[in-house]
C-alpha atoms as a PDB file:
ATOM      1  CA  UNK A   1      -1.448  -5.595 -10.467  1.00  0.00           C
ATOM      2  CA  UNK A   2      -0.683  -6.300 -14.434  1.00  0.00           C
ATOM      3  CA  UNK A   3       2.898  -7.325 -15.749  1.00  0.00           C
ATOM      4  CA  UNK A   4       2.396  -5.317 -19.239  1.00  0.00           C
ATOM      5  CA  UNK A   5       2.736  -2.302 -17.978  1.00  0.00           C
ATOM      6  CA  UNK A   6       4.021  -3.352 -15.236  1.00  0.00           C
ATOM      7  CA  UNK A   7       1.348  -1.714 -12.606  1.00  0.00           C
ATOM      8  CA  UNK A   8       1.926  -1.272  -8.834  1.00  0.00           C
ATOM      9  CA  UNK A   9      -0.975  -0.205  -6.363  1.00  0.00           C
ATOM     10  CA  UNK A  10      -1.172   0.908  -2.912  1.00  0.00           C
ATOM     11  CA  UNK A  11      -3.491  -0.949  -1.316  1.00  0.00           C
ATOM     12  CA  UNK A  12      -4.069   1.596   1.805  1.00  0.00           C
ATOM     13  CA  UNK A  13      -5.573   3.670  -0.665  1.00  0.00           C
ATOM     14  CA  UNK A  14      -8.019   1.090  -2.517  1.00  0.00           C
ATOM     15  CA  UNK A  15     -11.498   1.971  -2.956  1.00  0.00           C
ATOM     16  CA  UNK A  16     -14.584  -0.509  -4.309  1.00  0.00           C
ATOM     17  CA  UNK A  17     -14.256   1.607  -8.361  1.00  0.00           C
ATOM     18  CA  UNK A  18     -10.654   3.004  -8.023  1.00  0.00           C
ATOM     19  CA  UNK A  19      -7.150   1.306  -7.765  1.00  0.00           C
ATOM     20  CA  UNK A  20      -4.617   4.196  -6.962  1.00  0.00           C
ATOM     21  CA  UNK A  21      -1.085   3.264  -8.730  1.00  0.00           C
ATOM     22  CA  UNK A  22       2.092   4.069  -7.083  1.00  0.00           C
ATOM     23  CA  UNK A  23       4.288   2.966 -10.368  1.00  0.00           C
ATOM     24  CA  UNK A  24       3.538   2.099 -13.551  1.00  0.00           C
ATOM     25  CA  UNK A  25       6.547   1.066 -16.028  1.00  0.00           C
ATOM     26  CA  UNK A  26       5.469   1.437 -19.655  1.00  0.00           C
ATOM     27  CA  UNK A  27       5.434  -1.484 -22.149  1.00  0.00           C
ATOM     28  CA  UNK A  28       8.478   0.136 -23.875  1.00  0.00           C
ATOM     29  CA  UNK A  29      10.475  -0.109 -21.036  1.00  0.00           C
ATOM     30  CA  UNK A  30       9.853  -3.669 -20.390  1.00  0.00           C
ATOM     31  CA  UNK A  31      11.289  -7.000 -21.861  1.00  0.00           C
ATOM     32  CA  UNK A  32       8.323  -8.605 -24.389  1.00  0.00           C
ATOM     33  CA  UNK A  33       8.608 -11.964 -22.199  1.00  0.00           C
ATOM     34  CA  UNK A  34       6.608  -9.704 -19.747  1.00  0.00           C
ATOM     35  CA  UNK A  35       3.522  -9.268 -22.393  1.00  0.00           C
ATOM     36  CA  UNK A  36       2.934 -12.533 -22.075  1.00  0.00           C
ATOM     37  CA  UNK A  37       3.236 -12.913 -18.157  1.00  0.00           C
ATOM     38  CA  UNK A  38       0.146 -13.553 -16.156  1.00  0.00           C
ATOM     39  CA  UNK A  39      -0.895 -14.061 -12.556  1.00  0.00           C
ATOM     40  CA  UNK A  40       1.487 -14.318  -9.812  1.00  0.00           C
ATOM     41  CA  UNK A  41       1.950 -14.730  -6.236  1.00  0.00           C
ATOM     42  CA  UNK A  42       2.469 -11.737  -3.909  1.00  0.00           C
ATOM     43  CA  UNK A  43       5.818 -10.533  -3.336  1.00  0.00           C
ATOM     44  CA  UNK A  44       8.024 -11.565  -0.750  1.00  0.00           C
ATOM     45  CA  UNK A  45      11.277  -9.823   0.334  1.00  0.00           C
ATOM     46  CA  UNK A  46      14.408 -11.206   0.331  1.00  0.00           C
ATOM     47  CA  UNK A  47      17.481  -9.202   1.409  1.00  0.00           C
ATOM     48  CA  UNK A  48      17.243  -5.627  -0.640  1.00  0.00           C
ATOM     49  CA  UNK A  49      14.582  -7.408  -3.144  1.00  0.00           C
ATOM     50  CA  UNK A  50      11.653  -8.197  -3.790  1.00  0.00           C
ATOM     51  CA  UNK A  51      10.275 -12.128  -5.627  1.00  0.00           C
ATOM     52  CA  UNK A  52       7.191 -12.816  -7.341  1.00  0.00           C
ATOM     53  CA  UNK A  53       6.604 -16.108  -9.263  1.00  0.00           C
ATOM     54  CA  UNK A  54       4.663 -15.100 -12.761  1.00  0.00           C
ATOM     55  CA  UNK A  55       4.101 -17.863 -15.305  1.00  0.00           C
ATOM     56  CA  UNK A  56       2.998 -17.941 -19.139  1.00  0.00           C
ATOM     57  CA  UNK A  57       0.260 -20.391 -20.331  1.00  0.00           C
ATOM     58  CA  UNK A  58       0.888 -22.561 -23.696  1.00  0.00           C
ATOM     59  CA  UNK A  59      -2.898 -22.945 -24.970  1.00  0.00           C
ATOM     60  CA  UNK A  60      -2.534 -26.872 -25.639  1.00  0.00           C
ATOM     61  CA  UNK A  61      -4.658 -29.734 -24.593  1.00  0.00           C
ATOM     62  CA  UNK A  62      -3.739 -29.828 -21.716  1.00  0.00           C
ATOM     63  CA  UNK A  63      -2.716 -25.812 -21.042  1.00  0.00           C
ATOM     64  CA  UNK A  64       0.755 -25.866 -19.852  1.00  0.00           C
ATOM     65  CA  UNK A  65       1.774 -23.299 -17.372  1.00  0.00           C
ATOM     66  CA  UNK A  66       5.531 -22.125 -17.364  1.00  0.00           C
ATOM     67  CA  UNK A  67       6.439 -20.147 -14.281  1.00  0.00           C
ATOM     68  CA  UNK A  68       9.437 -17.717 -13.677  1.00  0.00           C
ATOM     69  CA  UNK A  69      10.702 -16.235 -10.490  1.00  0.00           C
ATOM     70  CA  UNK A  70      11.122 -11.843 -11.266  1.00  0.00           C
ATOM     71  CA  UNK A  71      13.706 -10.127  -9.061  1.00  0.00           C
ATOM     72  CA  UNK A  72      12.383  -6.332  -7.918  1.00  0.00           C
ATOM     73  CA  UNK A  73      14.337  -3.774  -6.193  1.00  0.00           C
ATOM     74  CA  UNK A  74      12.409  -2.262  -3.401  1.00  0.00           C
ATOM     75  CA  UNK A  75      11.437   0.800  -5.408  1.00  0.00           C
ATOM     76  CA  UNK A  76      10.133  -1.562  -7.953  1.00  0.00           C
ATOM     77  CA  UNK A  77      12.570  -1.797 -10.863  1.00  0.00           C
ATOM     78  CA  UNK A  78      12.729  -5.296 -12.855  1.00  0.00           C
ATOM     79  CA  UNK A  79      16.335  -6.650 -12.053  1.00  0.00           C
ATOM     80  CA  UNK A  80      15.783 -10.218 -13.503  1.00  0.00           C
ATOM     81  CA  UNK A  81      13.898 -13.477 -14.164  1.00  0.00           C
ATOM     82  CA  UNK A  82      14.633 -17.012 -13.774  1.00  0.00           C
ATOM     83  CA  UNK A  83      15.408 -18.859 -17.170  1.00  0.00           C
ATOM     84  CA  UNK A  84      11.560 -20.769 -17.333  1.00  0.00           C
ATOM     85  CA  UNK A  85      10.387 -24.110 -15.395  1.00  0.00           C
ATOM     86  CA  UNK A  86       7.766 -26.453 -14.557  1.00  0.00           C
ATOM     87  CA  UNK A  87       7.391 -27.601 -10.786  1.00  0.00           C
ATOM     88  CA  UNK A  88       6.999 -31.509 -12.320  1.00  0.00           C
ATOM     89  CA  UNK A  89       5.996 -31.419 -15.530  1.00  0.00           C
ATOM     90  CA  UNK A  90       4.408 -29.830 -18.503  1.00  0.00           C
ATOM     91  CA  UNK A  91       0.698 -29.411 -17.257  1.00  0.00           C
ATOM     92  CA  UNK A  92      -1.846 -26.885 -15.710  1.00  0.00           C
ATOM     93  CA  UNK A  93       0.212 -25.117 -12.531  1.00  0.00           C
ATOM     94  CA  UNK A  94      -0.873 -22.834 -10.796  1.00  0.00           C
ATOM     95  CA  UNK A  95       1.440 -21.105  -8.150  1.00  0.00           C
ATOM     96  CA  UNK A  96       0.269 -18.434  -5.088  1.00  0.00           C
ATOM     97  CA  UNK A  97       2.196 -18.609  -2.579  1.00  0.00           C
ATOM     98  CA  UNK A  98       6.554 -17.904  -2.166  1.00  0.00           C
ATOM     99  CA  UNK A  99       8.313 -17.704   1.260  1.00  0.00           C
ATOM    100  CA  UNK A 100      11.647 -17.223   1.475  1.00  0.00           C
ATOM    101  CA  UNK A 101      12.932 -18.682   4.436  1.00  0.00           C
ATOM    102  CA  UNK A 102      16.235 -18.887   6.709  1.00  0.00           C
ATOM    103  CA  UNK A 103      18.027 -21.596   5.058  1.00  0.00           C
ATOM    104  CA  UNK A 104      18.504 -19.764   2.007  1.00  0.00           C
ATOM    105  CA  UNK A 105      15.636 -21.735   0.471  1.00  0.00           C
ATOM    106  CA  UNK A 106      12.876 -20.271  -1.169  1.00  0.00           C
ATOM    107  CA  UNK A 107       9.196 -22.799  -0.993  1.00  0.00           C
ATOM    108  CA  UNK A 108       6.522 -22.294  -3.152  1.00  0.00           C
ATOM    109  CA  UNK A 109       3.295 -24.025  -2.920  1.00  0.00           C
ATOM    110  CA  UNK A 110       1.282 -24.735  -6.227  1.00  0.00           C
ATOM    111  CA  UNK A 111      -1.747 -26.890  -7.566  1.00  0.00           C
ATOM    112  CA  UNK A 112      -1.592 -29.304  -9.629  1.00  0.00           C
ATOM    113  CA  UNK A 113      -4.533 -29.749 -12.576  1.00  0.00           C
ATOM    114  CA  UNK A 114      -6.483 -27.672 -10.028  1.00  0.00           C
ATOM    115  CA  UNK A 115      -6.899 -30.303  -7.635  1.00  0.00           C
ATOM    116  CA  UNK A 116      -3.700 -31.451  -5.724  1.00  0.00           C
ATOM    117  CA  UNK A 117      -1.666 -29.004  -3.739  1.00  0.00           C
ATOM    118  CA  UNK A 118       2.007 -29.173  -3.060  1.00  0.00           C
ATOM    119  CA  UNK A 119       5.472 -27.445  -2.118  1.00  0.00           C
ATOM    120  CA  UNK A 120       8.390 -27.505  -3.332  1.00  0.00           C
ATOM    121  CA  UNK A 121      11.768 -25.936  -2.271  1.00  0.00           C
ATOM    122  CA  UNK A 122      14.109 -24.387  -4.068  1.00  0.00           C
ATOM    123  CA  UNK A 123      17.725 -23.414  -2.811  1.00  0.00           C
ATOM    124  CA  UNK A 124      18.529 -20.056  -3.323  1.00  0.00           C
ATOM    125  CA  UNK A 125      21.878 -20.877  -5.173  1.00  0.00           C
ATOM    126  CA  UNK A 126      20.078 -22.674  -8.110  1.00  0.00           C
ATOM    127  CA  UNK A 127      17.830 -19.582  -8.473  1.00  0.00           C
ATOM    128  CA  UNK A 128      21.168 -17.164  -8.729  1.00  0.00           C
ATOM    129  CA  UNK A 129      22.648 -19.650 -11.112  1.00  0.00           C
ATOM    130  CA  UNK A 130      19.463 -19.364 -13.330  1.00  0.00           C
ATOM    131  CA  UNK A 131      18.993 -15.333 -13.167  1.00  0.00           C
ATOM    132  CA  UNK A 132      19.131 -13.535 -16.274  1.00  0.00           C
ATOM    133  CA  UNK A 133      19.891  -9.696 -15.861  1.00  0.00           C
ATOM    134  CA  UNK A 134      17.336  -7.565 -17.336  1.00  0.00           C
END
């Protein structure tokens, strides 16, 4: 639900005026990066983890939208990020969707200056290679 505090809901018990959290994780016990993550996809497990792809926005002309990938156990505690990347280049981004599938790749779809959608694939091994323990 929000990166800073990290907030986690349970959607069985969602009402139209209430949002019931499960977890929240207080700004103090988060990395800053996270203050300044927005949006994301919805999580999709992997193994004894969970991935979400976040990004930050750069407020240029045009925005540019730098995504990460955040590693989760399955109780929800941050393990790690990605170091930051663009899907082609510095530009407006925007990323819903992750699968992780059973070649060890994990493909995320994403717009491009909100009007071209595409996928790209990313092998699991670069993503381990670019972790950073939190």
């Amino acid at each position: 639900y929000s990166w800073f505090p990290l907030r986690i809901i349970d959607l069985t018990s969602v009402t139209y005026d209430s949002l019931s959290f499960i977890s929240t994780t207080k700004e103090s016990e988060l990395p800053t990066i996270f203050k300044h993550m927005r949006g994301s996809s919805a999580g999709v497990r992997r193994n004894n983890d969970y991935w979400f792809v976040t990004h930050m926005v750069y407020y240029e002309t045009p925005r540019i939208y730098i995504h990460l990938l955040v590693k989760m156990s399955l109780d929800f505690k941050i393990i790690g990020t990605t170091v930051p990347f663009c899907f082609d280049e510095k530009r407006i981004e925007y990323c819903l969707g992750i699968l992780a599938d059973e070649e060890d790749v994990f493909r995320l779809s994403y717009s491009v200056n909100d009007g071209c959608s595409k996928e790209i694939r990313i092998p699991y091994e670069w993503i381990t290679t670019n972790l950073i323990q939190l």
